[in-house]
N, C-alpha and C. Protein backbone atom coordinates (compact mmCIF):
# COMPACT_ATOMS: atom_id res chain seq x y z
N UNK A 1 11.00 11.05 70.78
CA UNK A 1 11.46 11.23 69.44
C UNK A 1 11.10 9.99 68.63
N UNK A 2 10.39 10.05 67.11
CA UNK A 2 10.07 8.56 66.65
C UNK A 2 10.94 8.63 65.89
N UNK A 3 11.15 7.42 65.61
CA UNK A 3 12.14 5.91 64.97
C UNK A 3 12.13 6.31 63.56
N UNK A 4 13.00 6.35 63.25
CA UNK A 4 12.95 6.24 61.57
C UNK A 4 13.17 4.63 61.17
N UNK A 5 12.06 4.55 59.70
CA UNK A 5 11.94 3.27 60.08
C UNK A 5 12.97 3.23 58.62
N UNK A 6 13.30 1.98 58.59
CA UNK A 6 14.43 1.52 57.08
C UNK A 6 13.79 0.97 55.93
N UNK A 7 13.49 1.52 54.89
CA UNK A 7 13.36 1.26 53.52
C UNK A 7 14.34 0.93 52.82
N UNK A 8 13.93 -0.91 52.43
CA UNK A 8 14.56 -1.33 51.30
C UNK A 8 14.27 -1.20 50.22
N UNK A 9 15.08 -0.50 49.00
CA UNK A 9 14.95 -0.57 47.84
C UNK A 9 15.09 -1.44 47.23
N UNK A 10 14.72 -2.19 45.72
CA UNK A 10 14.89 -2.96 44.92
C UNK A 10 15.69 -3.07 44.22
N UNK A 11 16.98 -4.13 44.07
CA UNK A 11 18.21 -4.14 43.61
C UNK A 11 18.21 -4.21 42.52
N UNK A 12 18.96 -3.36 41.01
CA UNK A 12 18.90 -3.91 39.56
C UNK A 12 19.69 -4.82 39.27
N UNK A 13 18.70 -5.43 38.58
CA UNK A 13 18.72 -6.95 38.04
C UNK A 13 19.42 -6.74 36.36
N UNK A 14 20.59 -7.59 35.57
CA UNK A 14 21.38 -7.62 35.00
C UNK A 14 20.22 -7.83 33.77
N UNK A 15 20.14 -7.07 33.04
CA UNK A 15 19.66 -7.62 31.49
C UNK A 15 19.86 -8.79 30.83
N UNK A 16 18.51 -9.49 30.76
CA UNK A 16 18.35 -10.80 30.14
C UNK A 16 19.08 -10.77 28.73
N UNK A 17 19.72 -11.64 28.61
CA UNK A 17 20.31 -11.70 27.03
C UNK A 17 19.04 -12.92 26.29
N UNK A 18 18.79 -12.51 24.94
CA UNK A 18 17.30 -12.95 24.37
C UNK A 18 17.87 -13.61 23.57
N UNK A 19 17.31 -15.00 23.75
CA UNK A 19 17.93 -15.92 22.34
C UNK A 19 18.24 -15.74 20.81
N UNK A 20 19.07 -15.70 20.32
CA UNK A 20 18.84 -15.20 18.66
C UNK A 20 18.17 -16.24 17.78
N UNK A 21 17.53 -15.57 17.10
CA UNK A 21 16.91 -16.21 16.04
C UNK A 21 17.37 -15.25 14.83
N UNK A 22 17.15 -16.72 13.86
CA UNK A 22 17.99 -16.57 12.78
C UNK A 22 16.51 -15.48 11.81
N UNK A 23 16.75 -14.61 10.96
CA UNK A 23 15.77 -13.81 10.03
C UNK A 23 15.04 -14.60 9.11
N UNK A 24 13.53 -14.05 10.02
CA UNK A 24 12.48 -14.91 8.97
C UNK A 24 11.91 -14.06 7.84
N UNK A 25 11.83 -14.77 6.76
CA UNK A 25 11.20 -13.71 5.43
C UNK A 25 9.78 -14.70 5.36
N UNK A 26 8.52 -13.97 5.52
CA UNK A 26 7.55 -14.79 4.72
C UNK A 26 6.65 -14.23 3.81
N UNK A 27 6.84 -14.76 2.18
CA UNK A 27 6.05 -14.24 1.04
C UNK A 27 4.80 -14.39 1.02
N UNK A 28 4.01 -13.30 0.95
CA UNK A 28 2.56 -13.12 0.51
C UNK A 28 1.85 -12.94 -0.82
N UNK A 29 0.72 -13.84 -1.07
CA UNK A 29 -0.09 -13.62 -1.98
C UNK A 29 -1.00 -13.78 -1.73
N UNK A 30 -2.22 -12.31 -2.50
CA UNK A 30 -3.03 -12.03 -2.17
C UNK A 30 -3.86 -11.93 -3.71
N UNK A 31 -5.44 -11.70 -3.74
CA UNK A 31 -6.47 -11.91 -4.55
C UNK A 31 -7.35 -11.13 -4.53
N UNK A 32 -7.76 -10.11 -5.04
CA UNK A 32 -8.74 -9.25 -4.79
C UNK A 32 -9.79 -9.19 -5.99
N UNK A 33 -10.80 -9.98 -5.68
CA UNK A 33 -12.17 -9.68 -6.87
C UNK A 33 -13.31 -8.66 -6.63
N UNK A 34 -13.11 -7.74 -8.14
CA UNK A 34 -13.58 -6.29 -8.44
C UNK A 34 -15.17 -7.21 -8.73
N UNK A 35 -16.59 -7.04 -8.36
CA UNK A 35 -17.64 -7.42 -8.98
C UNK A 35 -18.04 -6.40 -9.89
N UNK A 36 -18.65 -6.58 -11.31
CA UNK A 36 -19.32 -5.64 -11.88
C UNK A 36 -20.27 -4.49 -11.25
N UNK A 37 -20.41 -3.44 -11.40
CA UNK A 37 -21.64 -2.27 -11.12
C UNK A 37 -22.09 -2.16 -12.57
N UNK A 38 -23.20 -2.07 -12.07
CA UNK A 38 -24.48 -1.75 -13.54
C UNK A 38 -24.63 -0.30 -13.24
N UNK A 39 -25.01 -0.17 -14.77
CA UNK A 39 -25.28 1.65 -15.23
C UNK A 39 -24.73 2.74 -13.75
N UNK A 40 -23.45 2.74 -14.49
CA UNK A 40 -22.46 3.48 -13.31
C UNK A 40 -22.39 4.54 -14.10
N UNK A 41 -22.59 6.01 -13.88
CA UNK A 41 -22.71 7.28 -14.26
C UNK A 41 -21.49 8.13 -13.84
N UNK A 42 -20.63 9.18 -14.59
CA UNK A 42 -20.18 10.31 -14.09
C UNK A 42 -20.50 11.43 -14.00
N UNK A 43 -20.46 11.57 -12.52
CA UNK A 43 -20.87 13.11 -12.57
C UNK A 43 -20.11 14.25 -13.14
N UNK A 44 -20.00 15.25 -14.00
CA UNK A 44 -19.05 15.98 -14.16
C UNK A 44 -19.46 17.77 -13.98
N UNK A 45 -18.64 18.45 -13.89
CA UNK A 45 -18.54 19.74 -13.33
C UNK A 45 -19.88 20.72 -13.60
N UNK A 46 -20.50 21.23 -12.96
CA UNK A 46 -21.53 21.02 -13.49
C UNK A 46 -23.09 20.52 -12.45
N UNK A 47 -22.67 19.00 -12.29
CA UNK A 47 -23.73 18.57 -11.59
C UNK A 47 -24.18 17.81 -13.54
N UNK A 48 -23.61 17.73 -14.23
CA UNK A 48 -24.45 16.75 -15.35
C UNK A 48 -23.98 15.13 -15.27
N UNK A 49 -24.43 14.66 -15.53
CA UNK A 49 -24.40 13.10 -15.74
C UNK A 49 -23.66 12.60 -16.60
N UNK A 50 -22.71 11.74 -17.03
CA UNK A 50 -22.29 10.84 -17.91
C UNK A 50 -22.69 9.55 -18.05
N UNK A 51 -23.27 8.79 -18.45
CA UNK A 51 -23.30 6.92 -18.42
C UNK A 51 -22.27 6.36 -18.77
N UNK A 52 -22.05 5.57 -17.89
CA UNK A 52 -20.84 4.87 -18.34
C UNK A 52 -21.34 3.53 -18.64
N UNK A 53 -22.32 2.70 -18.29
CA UNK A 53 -23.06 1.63 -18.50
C UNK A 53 -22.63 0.61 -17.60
N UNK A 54 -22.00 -0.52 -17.66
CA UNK A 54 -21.46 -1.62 -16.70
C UNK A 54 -20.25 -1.52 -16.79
N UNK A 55 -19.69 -1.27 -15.54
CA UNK A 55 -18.04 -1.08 -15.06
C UNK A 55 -17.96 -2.86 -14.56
N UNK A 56 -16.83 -3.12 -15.48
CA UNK A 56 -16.16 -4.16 -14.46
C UNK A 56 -14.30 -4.15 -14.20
N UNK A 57 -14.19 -3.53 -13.30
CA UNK A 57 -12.85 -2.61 -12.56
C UNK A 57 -12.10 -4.15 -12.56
N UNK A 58 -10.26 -4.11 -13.15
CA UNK A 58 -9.76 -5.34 -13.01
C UNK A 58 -9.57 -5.44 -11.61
N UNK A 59 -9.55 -6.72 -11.52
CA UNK A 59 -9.02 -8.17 -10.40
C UNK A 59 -7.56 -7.30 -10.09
N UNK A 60 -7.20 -7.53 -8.74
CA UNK A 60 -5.68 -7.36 -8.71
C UNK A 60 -4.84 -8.60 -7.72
N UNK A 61 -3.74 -8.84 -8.42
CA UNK A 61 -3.26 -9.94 -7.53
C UNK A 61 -2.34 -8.84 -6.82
N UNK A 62 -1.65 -9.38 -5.86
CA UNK A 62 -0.65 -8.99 -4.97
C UNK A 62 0.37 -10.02 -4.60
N UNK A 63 1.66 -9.62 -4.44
CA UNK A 63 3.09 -10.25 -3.77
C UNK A 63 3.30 -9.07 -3.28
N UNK A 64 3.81 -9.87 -2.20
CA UNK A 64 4.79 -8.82 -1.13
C UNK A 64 5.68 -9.74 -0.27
N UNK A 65 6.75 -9.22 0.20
CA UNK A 65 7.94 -10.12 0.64
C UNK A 65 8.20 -9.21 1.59
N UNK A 66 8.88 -9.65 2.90
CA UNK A 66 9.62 -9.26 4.08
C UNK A 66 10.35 -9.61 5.27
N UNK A 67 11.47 -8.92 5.49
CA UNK A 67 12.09 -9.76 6.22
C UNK A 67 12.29 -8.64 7.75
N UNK A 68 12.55 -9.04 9.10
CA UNK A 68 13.03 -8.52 9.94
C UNK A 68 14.20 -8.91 10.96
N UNK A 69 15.09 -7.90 11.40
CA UNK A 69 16.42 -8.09 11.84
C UNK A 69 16.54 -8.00 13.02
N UNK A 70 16.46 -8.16 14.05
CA UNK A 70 16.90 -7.91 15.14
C UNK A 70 18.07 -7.58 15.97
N UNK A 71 18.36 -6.26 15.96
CA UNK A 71 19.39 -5.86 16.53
C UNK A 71 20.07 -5.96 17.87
N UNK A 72 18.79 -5.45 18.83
CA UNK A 72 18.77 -5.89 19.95
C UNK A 72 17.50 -5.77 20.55
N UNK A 73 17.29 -5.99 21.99
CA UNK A 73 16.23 -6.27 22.38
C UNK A 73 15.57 -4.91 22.29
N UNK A 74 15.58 -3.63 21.46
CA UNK A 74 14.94 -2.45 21.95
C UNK A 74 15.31 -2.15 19.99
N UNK A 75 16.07 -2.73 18.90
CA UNK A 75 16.50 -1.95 18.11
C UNK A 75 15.81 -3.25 16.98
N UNK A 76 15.44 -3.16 15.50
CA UNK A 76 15.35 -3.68 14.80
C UNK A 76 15.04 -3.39 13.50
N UNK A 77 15.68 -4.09 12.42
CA UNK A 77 15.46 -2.96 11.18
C UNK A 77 14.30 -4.58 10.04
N UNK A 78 13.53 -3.83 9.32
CA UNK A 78 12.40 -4.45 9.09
C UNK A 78 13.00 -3.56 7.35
N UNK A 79 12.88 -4.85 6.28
CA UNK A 79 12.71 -4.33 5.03
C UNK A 79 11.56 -5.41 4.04
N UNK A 80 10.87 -4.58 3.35
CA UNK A 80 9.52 -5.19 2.44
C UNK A 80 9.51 -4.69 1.15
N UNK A 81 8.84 -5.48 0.65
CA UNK A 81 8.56 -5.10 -1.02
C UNK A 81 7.39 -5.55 -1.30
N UNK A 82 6.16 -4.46 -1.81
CA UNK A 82 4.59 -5.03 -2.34
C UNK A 82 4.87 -4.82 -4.20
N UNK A 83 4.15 -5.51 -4.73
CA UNK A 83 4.08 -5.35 -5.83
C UNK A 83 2.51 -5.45 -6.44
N UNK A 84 1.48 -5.16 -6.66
CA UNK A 84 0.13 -5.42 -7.26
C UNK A 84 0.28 -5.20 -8.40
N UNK A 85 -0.56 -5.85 -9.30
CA UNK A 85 -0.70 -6.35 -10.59
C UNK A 85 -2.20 -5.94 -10.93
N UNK A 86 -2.71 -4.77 -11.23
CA UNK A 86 -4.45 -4.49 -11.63
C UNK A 86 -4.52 -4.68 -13.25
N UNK A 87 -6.07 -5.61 -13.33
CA UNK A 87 -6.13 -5.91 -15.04
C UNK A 87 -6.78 -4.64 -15.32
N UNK A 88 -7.12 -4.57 -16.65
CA UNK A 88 -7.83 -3.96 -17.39
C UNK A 88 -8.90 -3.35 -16.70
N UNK A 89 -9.87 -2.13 -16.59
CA UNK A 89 -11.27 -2.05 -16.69
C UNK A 89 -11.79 -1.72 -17.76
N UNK A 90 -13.12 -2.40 -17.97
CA UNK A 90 -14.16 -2.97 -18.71
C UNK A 90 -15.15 -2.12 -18.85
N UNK A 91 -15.47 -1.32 -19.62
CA UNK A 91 -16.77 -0.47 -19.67
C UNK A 91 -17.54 -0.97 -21.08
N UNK A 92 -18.95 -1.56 -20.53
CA UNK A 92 -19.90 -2.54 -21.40
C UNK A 92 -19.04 -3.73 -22.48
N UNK A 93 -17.90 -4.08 -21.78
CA UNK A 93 -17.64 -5.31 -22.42
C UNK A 93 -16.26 -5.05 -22.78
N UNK A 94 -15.92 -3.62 -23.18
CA UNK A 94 -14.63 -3.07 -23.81
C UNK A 94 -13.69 -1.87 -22.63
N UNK A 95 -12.40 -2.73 -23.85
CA UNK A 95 -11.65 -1.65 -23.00
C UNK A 95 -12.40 -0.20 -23.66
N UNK A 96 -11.76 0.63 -22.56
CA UNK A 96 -11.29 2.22 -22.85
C UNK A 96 -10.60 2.58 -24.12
N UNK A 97 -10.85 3.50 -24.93
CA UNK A 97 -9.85 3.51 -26.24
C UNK A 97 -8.57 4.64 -25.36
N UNK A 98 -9.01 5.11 -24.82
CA UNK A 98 -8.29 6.42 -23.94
C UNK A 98 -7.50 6.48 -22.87
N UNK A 99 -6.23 6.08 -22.95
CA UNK A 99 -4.99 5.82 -21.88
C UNK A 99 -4.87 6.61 -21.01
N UNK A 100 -4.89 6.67 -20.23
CA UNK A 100 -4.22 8.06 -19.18
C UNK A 100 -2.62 7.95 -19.41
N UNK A 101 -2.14 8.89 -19.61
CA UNK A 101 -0.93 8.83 -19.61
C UNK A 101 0.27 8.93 -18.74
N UNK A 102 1.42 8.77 -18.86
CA UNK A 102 2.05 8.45 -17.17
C UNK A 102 2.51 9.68 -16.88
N UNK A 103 3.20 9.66 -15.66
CA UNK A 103 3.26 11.16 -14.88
C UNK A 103 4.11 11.50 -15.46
N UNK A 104 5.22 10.85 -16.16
CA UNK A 104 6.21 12.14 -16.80
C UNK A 104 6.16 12.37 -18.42
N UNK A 105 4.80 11.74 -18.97
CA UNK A 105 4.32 12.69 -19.88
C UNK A 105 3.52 14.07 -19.30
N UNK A 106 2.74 13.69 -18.48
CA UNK A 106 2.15 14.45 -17.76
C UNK A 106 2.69 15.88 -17.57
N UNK A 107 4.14 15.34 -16.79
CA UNK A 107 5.05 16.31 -16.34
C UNK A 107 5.93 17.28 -17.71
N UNK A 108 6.36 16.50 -18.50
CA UNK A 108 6.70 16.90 -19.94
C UNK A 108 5.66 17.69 -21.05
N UNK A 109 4.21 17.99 -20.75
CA UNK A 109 3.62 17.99 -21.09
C UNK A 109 3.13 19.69 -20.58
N UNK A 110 3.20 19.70 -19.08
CA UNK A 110 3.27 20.95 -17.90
C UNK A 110 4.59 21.90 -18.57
N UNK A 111 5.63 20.92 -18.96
CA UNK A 111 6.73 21.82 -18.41
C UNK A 111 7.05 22.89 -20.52
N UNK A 112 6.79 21.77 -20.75
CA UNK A 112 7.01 22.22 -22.39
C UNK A 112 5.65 23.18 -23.17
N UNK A 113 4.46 23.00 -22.83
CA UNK A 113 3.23 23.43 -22.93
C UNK A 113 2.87 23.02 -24.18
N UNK A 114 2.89 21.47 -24.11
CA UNK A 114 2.35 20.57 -24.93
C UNK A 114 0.87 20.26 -24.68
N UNK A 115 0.01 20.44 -25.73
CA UNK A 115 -1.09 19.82 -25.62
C UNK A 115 -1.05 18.09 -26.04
N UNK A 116 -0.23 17.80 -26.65
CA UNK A 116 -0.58 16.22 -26.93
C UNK A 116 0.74 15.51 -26.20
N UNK A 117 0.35 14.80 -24.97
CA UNK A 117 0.95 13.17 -24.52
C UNK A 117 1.10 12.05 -25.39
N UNK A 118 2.00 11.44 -25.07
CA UNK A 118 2.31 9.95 -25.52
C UNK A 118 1.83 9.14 -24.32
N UNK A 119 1.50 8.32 -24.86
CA UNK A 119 0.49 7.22 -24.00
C UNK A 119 1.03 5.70 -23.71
């Protein structure tokens, strides 16, 4: 008759408690440069062409802030805030005379069956 042989299992070991650290926030700023495009065209419905001549699309800066919490070694709550800042674009030197208007003219505009937005 053979031997049964004895298997030791591996004993659980007590959960490390993880040093606390106190919540770090670190603020970002960022820089993004748009270069000019020469004789930039739209295409429109169709397949016809528009010229638009030299686009120069604004620069945008950026901030953003954030901080994270640590709850425990498996749990943590993380809160942020971006903010970007885009200039103007430039078509042959000038602004646009023609605003796009914001979404709840947009929306006011859908809902009332207005042809003219405020800008």
């Amino acid at each position: 008759m053979p031997m049964a042989t004895a298997v030791r299992l591996p004993t659980a070991t007590a959960p490390q408690r993880l040093p606390l650290r106190r919540p770090t926030t670190r603020p970002i700023v960022s820089y993004l440069h748009n270069f000019p495009r020469d004789n930039v065209s739209l295409t429109l419905v169709g397949g016809a062409k528009q010229p638009l001549g030299d686009v120069q699309v604004g620069d945008v800066y950026d901030a953003s802030i954030g901080m994270g919490l640590a709850l425990s070694d498996r749990a943590l709550i993380s809160f942020g805030y971006d903010q970007s800042f885009v200039g103007a674009t430039r078509a042959d030197g000038r602004l646009p005379v023609r605003r796009v208007p914001s979404w709840a003219a947009c929306w006011w505009a859908a809902r009332t069956g207005s042809t003219t937005t405020a800008a």
